[in-house]
N, C-alpha and C. Protein backbone atom coordinates (compact mmCIF):
# COMPACT_ATOMS: atom_id res chain seq x y z
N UNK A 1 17.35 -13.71 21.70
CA UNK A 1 16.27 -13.09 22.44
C UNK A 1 16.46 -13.39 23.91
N UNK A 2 15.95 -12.48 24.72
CA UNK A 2 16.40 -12.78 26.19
C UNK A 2 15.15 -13.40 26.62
N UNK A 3 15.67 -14.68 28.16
CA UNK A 3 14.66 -15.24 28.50
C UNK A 3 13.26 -14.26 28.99
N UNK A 4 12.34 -14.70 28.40
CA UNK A 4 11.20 -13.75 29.49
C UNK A 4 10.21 -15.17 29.81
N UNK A 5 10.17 -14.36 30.95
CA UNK A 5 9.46 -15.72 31.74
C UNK A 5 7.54 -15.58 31.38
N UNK A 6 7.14 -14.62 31.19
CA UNK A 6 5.72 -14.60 30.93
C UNK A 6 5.76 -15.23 29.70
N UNK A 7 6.46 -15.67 28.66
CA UNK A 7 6.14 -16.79 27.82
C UNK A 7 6.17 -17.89 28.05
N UNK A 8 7.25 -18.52 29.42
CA UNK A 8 7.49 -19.37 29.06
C UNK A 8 6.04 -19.98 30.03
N UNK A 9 5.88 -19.13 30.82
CA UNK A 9 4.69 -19.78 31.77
C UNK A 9 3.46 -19.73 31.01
N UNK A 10 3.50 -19.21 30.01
CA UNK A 10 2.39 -19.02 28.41
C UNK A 10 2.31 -20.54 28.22
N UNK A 11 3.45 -20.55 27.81
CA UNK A 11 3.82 -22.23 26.99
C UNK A 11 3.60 -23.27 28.03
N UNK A 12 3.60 -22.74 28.88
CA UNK A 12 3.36 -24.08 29.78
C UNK A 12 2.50 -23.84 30.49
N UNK A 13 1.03 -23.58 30.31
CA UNK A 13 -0.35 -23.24 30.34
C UNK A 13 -0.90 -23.86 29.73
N UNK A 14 -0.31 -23.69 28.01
CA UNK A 14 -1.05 -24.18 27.08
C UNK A 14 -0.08 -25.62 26.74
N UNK A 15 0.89 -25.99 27.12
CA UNK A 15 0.98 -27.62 27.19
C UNK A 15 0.11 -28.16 27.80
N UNK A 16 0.22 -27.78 29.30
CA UNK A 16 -1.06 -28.34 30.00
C UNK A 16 -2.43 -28.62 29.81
N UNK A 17 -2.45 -27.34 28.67
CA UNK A 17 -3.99 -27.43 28.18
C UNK A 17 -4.02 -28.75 27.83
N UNK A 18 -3.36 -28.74 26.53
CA UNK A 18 -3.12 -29.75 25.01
C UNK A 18 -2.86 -31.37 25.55
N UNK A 19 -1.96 -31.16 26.72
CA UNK A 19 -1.85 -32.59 27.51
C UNK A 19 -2.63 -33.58 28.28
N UNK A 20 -3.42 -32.58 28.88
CA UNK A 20 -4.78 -33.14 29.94
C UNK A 20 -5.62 -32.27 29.66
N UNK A 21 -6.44 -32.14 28.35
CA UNK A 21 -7.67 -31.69 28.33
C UNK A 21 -8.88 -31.71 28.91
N UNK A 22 -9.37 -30.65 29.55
CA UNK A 22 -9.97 -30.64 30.64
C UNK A 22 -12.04 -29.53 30.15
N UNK A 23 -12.50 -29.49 31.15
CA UNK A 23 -13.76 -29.36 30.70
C UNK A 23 -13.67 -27.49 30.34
N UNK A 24 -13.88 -27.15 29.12
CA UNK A 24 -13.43 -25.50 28.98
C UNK A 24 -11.88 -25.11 28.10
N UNK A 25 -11.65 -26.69 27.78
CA UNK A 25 -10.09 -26.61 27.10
C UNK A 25 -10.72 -26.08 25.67
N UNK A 26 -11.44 -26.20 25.53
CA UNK A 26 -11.46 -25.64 23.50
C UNK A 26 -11.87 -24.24 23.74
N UNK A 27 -12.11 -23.51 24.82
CA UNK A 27 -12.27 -22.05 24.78
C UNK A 27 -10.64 -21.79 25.50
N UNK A 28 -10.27 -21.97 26.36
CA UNK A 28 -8.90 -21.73 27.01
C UNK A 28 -7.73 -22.00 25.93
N UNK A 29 -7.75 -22.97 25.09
CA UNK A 29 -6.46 -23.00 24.34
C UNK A 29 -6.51 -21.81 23.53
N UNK A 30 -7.89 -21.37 22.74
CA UNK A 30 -7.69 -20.34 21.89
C UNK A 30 -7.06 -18.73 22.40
N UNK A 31 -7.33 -19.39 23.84
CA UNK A 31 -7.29 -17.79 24.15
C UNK A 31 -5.73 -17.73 24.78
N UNK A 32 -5.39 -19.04 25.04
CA UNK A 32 -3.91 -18.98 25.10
C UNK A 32 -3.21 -18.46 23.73
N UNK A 33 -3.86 -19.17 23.15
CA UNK A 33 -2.79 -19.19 21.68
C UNK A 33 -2.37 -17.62 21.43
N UNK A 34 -4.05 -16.88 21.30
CA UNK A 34 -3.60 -15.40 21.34
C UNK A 34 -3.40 -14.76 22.30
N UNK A 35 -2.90 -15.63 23.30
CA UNK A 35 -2.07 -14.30 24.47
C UNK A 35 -0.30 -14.73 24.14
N UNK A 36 -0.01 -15.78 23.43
CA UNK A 36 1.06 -16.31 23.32
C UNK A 36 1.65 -15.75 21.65
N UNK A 37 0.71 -15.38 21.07
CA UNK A 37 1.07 -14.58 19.74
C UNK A 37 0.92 -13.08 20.32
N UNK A 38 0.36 -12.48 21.12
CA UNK A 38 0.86 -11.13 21.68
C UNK A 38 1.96 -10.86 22.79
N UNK A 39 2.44 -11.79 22.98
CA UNK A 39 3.59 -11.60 23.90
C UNK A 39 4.93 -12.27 22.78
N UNK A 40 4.57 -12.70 21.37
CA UNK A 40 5.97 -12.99 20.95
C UNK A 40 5.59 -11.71 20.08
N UNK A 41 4.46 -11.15 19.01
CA UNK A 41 4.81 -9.44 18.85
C UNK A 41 5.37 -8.96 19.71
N UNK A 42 4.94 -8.90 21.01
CA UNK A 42 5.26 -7.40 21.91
C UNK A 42 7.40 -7.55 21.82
N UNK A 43 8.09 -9.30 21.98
CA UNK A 43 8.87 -9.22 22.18
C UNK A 43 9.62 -8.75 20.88
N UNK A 44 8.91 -9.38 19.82
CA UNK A 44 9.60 -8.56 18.33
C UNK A 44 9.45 -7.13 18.32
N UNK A 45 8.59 -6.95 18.15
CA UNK A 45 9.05 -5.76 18.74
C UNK A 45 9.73 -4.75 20.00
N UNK A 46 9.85 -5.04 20.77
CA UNK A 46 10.86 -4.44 21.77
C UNK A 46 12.36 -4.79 20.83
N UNK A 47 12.13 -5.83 20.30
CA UNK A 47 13.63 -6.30 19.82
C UNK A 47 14.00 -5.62 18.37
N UNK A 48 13.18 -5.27 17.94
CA UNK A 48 12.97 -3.89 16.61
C UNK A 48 13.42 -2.97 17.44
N UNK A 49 12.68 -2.57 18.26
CA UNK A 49 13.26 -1.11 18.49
C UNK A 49 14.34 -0.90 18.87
N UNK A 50 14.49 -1.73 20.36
CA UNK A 50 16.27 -1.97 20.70
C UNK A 50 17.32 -1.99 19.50
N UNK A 51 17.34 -2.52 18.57
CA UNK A 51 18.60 -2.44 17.02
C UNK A 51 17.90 -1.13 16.52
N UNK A 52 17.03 -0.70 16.78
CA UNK A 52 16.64 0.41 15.32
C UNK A 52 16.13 0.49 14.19
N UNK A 53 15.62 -0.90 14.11
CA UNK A 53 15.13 -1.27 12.80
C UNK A 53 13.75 -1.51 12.78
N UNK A 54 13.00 -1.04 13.69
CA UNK A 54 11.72 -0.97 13.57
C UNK A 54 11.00 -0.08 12.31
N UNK A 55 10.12 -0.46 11.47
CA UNK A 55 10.23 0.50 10.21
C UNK A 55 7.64 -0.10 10.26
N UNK A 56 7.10 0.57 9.29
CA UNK A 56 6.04 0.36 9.18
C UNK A 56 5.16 1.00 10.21
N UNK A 57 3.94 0.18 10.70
CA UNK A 57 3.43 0.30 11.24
C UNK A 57 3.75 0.56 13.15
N UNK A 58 4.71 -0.81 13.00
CA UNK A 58 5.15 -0.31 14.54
C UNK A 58 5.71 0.49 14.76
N UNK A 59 6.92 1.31 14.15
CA UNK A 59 7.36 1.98 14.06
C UNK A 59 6.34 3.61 14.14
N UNK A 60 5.51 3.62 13.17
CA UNK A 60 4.65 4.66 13.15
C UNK A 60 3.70 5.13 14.69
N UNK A 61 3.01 3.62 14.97
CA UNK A 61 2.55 4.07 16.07
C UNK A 61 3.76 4.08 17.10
N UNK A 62 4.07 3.84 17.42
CA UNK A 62 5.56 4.20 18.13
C UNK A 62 6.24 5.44 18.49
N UNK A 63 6.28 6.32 17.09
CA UNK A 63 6.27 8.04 17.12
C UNK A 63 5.68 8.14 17.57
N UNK A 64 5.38 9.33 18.55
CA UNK A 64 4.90 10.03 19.16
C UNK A 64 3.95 11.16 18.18
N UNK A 65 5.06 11.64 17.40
CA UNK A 65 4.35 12.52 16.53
C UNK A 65 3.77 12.12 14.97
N UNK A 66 4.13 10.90 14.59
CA UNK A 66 3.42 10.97 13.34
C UNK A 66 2.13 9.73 14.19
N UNK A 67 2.08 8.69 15.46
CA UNK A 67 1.32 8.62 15.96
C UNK A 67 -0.30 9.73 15.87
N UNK A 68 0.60 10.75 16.78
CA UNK A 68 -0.72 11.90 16.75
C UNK A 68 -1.60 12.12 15.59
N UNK A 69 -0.70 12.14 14.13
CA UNK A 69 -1.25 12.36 13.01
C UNK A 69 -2.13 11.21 12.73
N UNK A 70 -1.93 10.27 12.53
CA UNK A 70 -2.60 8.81 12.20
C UNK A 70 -4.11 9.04 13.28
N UNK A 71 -3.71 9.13 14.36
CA UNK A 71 -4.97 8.98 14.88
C UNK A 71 -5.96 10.14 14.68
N UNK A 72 -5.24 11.42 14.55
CA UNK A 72 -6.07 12.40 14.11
C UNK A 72 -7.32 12.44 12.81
N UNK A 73 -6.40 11.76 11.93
CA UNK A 73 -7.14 11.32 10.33
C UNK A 73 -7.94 10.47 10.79
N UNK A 74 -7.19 9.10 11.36
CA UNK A 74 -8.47 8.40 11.66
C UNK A 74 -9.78 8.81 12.26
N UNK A 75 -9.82 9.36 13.03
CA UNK A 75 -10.61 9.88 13.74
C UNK A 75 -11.77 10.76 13.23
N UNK A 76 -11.31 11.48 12.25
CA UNK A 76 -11.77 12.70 11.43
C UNK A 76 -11.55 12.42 10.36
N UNK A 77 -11.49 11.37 9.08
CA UNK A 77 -11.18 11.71 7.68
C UNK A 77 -11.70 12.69 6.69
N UNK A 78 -12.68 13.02 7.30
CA UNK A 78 -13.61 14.39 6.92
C UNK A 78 -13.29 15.51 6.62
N UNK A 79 -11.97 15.72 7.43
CA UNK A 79 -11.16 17.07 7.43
C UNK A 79 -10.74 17.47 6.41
N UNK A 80 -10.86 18.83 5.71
CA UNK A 80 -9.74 19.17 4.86
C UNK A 80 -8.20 19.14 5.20
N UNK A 81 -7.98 17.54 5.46
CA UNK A 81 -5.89 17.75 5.79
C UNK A 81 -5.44 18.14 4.91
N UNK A 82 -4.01 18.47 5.07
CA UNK A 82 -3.09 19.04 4.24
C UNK A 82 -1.94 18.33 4.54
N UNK A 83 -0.81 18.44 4.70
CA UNK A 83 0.29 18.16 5.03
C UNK A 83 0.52 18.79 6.15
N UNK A 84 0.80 20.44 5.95
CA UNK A 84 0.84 21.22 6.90
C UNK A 84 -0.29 20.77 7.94
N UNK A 85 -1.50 20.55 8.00
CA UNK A 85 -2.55 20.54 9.37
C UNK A 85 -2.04 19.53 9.49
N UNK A 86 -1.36 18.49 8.87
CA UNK A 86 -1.37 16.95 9.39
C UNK A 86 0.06 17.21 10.46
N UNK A 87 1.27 18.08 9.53
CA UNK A 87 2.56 18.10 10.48
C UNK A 87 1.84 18.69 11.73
N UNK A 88 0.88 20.02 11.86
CA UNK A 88 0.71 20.92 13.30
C UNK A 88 0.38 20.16 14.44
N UNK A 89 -0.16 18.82 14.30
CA UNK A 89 -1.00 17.34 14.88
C UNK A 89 -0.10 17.06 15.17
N UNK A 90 0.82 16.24 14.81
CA UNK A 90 2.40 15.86 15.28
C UNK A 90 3.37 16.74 15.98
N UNK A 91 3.06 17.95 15.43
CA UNK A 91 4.06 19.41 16.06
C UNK A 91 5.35 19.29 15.44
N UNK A 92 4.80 18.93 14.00
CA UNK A 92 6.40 19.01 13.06
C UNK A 92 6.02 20.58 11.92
N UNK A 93 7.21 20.15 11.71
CA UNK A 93 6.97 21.42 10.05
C UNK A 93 7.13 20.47 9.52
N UNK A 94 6.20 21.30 7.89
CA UNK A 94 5.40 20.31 6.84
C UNK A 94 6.35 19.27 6.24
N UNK A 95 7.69 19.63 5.99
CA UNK A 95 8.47 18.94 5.62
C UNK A 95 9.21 18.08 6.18
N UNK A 96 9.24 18.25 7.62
CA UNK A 96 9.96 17.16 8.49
C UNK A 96 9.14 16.17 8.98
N UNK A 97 7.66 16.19 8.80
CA UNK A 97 6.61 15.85 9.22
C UNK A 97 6.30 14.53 7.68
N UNK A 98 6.53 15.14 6.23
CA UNK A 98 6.31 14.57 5.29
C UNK A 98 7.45 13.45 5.15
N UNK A 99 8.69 14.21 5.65
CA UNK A 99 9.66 13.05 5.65
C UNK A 99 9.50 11.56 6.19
N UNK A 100 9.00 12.52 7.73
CA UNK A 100 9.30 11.17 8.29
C UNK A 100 7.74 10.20 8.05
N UNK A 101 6.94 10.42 7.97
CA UNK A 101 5.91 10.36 7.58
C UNK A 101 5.75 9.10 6.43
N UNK A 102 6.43 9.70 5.89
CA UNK A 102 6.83 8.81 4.47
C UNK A 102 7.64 7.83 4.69
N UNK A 103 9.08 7.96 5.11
CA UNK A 103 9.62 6.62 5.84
C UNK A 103 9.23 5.77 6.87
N UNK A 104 8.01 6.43 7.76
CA UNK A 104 7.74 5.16 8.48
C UNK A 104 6.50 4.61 7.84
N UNK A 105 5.35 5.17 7.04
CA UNK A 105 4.42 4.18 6.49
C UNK A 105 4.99 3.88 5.44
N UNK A 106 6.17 4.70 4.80
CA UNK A 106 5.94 3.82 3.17
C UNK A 106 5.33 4.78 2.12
N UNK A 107 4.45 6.07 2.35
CA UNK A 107 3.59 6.47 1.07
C UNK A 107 3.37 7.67 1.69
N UNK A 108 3.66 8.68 0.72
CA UNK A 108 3.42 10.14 1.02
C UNK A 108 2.14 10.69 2.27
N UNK A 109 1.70 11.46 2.81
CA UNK A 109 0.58 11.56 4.05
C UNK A 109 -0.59 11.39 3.22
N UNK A 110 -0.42 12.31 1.84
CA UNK A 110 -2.05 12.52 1.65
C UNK A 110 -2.06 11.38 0.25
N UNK A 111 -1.28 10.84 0.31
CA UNK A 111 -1.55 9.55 -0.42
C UNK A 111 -2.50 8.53 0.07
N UNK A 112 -1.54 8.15 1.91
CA UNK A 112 -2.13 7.69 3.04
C UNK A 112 -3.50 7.76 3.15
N UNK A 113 -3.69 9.33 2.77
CA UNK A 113 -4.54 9.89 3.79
C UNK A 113 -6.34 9.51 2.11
N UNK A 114 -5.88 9.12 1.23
CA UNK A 114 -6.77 8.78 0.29
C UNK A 114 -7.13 7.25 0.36
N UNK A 115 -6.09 6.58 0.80
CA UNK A 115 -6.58 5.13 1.02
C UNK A 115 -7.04 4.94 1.85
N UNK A 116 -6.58 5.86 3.50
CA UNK A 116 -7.73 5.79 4.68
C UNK A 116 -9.14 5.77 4.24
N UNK A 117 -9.55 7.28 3.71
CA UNK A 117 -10.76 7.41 3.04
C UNK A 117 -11.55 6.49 2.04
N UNK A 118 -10.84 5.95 1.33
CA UNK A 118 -10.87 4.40 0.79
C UNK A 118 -11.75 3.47 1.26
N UNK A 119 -10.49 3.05 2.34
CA UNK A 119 -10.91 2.02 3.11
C UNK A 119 -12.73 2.08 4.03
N UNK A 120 -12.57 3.15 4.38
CA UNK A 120 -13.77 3.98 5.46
C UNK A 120 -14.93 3.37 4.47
N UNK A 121 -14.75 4.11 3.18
CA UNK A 121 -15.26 4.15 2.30
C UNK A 121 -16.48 2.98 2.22
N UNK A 122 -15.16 1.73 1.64
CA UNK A 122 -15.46 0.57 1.18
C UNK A 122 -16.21 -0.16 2.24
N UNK A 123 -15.67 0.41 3.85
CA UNK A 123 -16.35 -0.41 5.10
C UNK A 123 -18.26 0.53 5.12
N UNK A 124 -18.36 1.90 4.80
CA UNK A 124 -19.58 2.33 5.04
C UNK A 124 -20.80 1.56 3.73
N UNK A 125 -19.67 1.37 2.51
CA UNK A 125 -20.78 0.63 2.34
C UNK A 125 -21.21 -0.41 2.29
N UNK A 126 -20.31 -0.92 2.59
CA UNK A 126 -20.88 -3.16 3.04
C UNK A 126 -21.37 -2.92 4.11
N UNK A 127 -21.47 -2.00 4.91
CA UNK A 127 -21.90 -2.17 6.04
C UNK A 127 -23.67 -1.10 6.37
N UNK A 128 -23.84 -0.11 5.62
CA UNK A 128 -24.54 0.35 5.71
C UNK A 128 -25.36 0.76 4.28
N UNK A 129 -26.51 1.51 4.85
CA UNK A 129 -27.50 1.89 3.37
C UNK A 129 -27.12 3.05 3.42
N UNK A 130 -26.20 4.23 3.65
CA UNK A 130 -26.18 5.62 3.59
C UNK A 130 -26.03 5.80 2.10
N UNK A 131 -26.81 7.07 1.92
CA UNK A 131 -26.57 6.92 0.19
C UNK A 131 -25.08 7.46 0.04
N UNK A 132 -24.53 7.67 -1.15
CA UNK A 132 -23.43 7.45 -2.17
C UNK A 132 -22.82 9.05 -1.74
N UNK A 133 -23.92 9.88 -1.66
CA UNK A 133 -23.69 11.51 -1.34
C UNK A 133 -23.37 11.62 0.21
N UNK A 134 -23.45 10.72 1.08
CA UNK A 134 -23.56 10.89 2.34
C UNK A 134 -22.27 9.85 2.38
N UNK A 135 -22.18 9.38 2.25
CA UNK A 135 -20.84 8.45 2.10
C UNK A 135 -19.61 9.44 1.59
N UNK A 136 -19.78 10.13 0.60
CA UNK A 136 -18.79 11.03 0.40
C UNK A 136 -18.56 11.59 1.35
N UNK A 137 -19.59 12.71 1.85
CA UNK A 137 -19.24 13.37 2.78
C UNK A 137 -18.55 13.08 4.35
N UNK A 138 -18.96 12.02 4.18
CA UNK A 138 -18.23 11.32 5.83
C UNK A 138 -17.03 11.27 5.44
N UNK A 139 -16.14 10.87 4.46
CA UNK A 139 -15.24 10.71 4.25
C UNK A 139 -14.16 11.74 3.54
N UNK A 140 -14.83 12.60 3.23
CA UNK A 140 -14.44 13.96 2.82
C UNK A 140 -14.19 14.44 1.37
N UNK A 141 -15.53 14.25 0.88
CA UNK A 141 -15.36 14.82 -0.12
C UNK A 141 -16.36 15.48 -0.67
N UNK A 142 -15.91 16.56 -1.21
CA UNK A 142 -17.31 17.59 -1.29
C UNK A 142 -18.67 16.96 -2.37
N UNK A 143 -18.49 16.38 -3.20
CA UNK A 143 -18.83 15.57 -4.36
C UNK A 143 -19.35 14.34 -4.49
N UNK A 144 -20.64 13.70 -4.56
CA UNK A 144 -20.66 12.43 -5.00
C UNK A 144 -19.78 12.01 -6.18
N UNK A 145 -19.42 12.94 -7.48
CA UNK A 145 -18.84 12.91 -8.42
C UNK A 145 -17.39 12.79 -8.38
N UNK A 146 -16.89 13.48 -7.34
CA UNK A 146 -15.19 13.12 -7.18
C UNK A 146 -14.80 11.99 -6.06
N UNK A 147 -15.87 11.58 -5.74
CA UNK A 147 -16.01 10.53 -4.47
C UNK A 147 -15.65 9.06 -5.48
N UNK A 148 -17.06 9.56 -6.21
CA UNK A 148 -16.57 7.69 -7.37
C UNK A 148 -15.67 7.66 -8.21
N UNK A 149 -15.11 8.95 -8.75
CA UNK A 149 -13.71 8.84 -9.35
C UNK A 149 -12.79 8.04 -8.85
N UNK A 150 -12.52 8.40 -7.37
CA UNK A 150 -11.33 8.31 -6.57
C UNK A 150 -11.65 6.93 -6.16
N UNK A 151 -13.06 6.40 -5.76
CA UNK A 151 -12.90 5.03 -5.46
C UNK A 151 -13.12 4.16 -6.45
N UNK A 152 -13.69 4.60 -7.53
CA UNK A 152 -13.22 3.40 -8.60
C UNK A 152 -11.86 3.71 -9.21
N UNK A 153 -10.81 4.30 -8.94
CA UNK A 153 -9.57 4.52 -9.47
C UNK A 153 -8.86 3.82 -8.30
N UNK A 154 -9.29 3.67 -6.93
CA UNK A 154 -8.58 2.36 -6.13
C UNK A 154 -9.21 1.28 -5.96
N UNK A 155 -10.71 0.76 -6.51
CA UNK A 155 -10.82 -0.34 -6.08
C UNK A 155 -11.40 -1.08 -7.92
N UNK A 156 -11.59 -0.36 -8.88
CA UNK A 156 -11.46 -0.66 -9.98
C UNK A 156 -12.98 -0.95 -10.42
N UNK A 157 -13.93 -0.06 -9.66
CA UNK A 157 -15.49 -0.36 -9.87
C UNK A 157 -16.26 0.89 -9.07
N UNK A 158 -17.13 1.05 -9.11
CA UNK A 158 -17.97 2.16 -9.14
C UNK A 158 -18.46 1.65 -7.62
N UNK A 159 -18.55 2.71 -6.68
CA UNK A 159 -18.84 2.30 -5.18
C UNK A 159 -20.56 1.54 -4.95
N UNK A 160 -21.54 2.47 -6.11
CA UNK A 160 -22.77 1.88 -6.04
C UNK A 160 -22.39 -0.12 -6.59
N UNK A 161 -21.91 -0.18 -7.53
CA UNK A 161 -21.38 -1.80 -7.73
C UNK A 161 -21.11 -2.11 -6.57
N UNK A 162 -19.80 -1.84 -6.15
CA UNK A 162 -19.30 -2.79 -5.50
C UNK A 162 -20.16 -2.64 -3.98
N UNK A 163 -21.34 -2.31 -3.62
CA UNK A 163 -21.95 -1.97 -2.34
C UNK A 163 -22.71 -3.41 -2.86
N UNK A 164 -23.19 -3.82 -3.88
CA UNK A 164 -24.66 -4.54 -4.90
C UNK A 164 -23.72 -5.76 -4.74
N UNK A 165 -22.30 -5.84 -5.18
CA UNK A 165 -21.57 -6.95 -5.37
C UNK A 165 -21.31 -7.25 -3.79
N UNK A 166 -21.22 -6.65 -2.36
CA UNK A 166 -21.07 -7.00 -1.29
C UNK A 166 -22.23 -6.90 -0.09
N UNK A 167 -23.39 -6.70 -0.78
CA UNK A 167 -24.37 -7.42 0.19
C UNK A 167 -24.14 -8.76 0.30
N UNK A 168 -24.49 -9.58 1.65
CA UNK A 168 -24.68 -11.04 1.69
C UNK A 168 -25.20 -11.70 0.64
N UNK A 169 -26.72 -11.66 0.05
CA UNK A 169 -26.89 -12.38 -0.67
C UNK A 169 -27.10 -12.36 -2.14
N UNK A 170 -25.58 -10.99 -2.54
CA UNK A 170 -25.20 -10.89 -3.75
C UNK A 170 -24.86 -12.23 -4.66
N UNK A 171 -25.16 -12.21 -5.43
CA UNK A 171 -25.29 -13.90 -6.10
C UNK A 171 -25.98 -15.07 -5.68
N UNK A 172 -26.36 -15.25 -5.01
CA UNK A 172 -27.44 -16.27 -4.41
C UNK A 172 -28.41 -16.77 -5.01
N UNK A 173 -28.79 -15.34 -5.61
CA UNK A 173 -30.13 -15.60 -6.24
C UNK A 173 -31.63 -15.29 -5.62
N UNK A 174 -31.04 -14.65 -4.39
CA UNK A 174 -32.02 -14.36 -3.24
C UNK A 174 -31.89 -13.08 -2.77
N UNK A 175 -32.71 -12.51 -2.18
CA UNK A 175 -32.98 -10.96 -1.64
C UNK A 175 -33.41 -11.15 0.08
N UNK A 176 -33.51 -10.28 0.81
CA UNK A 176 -33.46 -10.18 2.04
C UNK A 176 -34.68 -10.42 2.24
N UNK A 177 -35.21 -10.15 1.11
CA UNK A 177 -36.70 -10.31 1.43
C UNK A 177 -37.76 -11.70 0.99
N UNK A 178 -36.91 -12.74 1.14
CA UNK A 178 -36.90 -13.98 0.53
C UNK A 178 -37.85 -14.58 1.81
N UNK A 179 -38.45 -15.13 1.87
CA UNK A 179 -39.20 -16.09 3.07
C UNK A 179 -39.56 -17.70 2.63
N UNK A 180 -39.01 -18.57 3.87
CA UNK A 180 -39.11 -20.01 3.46
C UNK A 180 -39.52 -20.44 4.59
């Protein structure tokens, strides 16, 4: 790896910290630590890309064009994508778009593009009361009925469960509405 000097003056910030701890050192080291774990990513990666072997995520955001796509979905999982609307986002055809698509995440687009919805999924409802029909729809699916198929076929439980199993004081024995 070639010398870069913004680490090394990293590292020797946070010696200083660690050596003569000073008034504000337990907020300053942390924040060294993670400026010193984003400057050895940033260098792994530059050093991925330089050989060519950048593959995943960095790699993905990295394209330019399957970039565009990723953020598009994200943005919108709502959409009826396709392959094709997902390549026109990137400015590929459907198949050069699926290719590469596939080699840099790993999993077909609209495979991808079901675990995004997934995920959305699983975050709207630990996080909110929207009902089960409105939750579908944010996430794109016409159906409360094909909504819980698809997420109890990736998370192995019925979305109303697992919303009951991830409130805070699921198991406790207590309700929100508890007063002491």
């Amino acid at each position: 790896m070639r010398s870069r000097p913004a680490h090394r003056r990293a590292v020797d910030l946070l010696g200083g910290e660690l050596d003569h701890p000073r008034l504000g050192a337990d907020t300053i080291v942390p924040a060294l630590l993670d400026m010193l774990l984003l400057y050895i990513l940033r260098a792994w990666f530059d050093e991925q890309t330089e050989h060519g072997t950048t593959t995943g995520w960095a790699a993905a955001l990295g394209d330019p064009a399957i970039s565009a796509a990723l953020h598009a979905l994200h943005r919108d999982p709502a959409l009826p994508w396709t392959v094709e609307t997902l390549g026109s986002q990137a400015g590929l055809s459907r198949a050069a778009f699926s290719r590469r698509f596939t080699t840099l995440i790993g999993q077909p687009p609209l495979t991808y593009l079901t675990w995004w919805r997934m995920t959305a999924a699983a975050r709207l409802l630990r996080e909110t009361d929207a009902p089960l029909a409105e939750v579908a729809t944010r996430i794109g699916y016409t159906s409360e009925f094909a909504f819980a198929t698809a997420f109890k076929r990736e998370y192995g439980i019925a979305p109303g469960k697992y919303r009951r199993q991830s409130e805070p004081n699921a198991g406790s024995g207590r309700t929100g509405r508890d007063t002491a």
